[in-house]
C-alpha atoms as a PDB file:
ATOM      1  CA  UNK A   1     164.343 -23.436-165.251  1.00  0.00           C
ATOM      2  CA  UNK A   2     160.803 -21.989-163.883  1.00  0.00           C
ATOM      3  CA  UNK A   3     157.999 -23.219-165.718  1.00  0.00           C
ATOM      4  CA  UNK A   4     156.502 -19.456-166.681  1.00  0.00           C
ATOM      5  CA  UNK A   5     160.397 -19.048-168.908  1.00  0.00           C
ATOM      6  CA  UNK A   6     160.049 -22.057-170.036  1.00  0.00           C
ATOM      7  CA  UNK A   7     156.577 -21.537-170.834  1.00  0.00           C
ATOM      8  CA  UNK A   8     157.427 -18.062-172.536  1.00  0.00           C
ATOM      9  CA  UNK A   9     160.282 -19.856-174.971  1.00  0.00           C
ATOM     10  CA  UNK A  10     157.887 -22.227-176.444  1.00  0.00           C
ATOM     11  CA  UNK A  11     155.088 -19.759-176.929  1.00  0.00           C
ATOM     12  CA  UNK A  12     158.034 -17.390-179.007  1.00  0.00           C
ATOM     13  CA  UNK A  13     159.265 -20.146-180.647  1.00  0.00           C
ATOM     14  CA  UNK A  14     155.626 -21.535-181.470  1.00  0.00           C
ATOM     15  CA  UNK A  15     154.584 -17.705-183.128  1.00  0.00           C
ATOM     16  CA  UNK A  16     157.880 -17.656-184.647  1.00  0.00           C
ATOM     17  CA  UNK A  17     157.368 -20.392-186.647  1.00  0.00           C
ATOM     18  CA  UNK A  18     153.730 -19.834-187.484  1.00  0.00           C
ATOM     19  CA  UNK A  19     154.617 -16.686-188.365  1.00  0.00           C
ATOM     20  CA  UNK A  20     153.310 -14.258-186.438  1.00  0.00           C
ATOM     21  CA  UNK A  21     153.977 -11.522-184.521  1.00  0.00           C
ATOM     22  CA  UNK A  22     152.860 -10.769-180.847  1.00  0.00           C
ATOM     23  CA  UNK A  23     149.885  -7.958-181.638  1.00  0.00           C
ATOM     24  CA  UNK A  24     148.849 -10.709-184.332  1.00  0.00           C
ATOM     25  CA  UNK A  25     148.930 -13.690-181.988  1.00  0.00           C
ATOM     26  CA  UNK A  26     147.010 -11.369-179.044  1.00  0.00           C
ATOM     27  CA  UNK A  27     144.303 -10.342-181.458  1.00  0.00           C
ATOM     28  CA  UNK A  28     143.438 -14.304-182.125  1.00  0.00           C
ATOM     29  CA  UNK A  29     143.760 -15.672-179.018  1.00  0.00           C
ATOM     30  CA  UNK A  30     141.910 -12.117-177.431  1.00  0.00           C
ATOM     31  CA  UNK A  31     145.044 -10.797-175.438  1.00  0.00           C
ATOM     32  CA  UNK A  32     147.425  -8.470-175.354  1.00  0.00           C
ATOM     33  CA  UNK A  33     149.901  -7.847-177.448  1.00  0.00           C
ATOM     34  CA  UNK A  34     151.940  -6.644-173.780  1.00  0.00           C
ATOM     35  CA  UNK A  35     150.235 -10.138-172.204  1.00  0.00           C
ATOM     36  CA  UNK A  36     152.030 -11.898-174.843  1.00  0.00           C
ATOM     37  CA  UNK A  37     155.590 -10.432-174.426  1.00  0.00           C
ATOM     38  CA  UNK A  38     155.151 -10.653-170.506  1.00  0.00           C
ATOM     39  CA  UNK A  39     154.282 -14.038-170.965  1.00  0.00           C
ATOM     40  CA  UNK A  40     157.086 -14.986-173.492  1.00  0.00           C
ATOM     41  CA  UNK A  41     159.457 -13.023-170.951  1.00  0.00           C
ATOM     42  CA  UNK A  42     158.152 -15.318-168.404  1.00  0.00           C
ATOM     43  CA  UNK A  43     157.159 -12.503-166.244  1.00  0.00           C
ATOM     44  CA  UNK A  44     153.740 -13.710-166.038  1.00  0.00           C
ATOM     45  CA  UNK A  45     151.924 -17.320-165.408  1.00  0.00           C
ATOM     46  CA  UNK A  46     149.196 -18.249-167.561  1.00  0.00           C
ATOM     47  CA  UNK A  47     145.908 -19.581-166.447  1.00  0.00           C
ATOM     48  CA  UNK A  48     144.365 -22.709-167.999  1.00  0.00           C
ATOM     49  CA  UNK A  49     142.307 -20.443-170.330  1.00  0.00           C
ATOM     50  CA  UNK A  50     144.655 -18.702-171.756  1.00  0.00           C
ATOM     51  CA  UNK A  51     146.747 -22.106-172.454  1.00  0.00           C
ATOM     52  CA  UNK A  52     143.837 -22.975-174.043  1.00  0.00           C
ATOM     53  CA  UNK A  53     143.509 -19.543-176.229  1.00  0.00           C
ATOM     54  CA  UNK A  54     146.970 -19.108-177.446  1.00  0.00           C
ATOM     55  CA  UNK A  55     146.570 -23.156-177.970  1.00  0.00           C
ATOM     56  CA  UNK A  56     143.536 -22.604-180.793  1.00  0.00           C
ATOM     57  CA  UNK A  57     144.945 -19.057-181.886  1.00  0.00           C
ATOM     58  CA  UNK A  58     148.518 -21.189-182.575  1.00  0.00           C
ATOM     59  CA  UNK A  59     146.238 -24.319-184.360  1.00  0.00           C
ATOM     60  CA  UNK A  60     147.254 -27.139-182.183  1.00  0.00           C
ATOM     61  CA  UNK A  61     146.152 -28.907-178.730  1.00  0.00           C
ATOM     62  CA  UNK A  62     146.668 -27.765-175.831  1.00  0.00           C
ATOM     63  CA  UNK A  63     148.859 -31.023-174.898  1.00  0.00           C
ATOM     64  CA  UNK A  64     151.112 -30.034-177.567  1.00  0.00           C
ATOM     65  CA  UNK A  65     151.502 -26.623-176.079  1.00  0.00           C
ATOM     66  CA  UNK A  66     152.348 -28.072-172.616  1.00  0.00           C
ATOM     67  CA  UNK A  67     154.705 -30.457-174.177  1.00  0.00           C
ATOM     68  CA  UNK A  68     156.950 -28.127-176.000  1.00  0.00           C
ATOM     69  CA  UNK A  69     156.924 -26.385-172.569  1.00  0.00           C
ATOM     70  CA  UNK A  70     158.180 -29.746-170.980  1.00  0.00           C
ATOM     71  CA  UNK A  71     160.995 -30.037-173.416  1.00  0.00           C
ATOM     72  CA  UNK A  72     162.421 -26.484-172.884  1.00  0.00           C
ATOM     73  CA  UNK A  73     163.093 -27.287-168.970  1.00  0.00           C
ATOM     74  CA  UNK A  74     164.710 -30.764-170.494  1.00  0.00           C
ATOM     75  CA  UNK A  75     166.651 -29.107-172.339  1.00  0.00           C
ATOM     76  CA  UNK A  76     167.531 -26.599-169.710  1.00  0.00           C
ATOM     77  CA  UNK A  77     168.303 -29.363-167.080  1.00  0.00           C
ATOM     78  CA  UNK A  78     171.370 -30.562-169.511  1.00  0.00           C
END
């Protein structure tokens, strides 16, 4: 799996369970609510930054962010 979809499942997953809906999760990270779905479709790659601002507008570190990422392509390796 390429990192950007597996990227894009964890970020859905993450606002899923937080709650929130894409225009909701771009306003408190300072994005785009189309950003966000082009991300989550894993039609764009995010920069470092923008790890970083979806990581405080979702309320955890930016290793867990990464991490989640790292066990979608586990999980799509099986």
């Amino acid at each position: 799996m390429e990192v950007s979809k597996a990227f894009g499942i964890a970020l859905r997953k993450l606002r899923i369970s937080k709650g929130l809906t894409q225009e909701q999760l771009g306003f408190e990270a300072d994005l785009r609510r189309t950003f966000i779905s082009s991300l989550e479709l894993g039609e764009k790659k995010p920069s470092l930054e923008t790890i970083y601002q979806l990581a405080i507008a979702l309320d955890l570190p930016m290793s867990r962010l990464l991490k989640l990422v790292e066990k979608e392509i586990e999980i799509s390796k099986k």
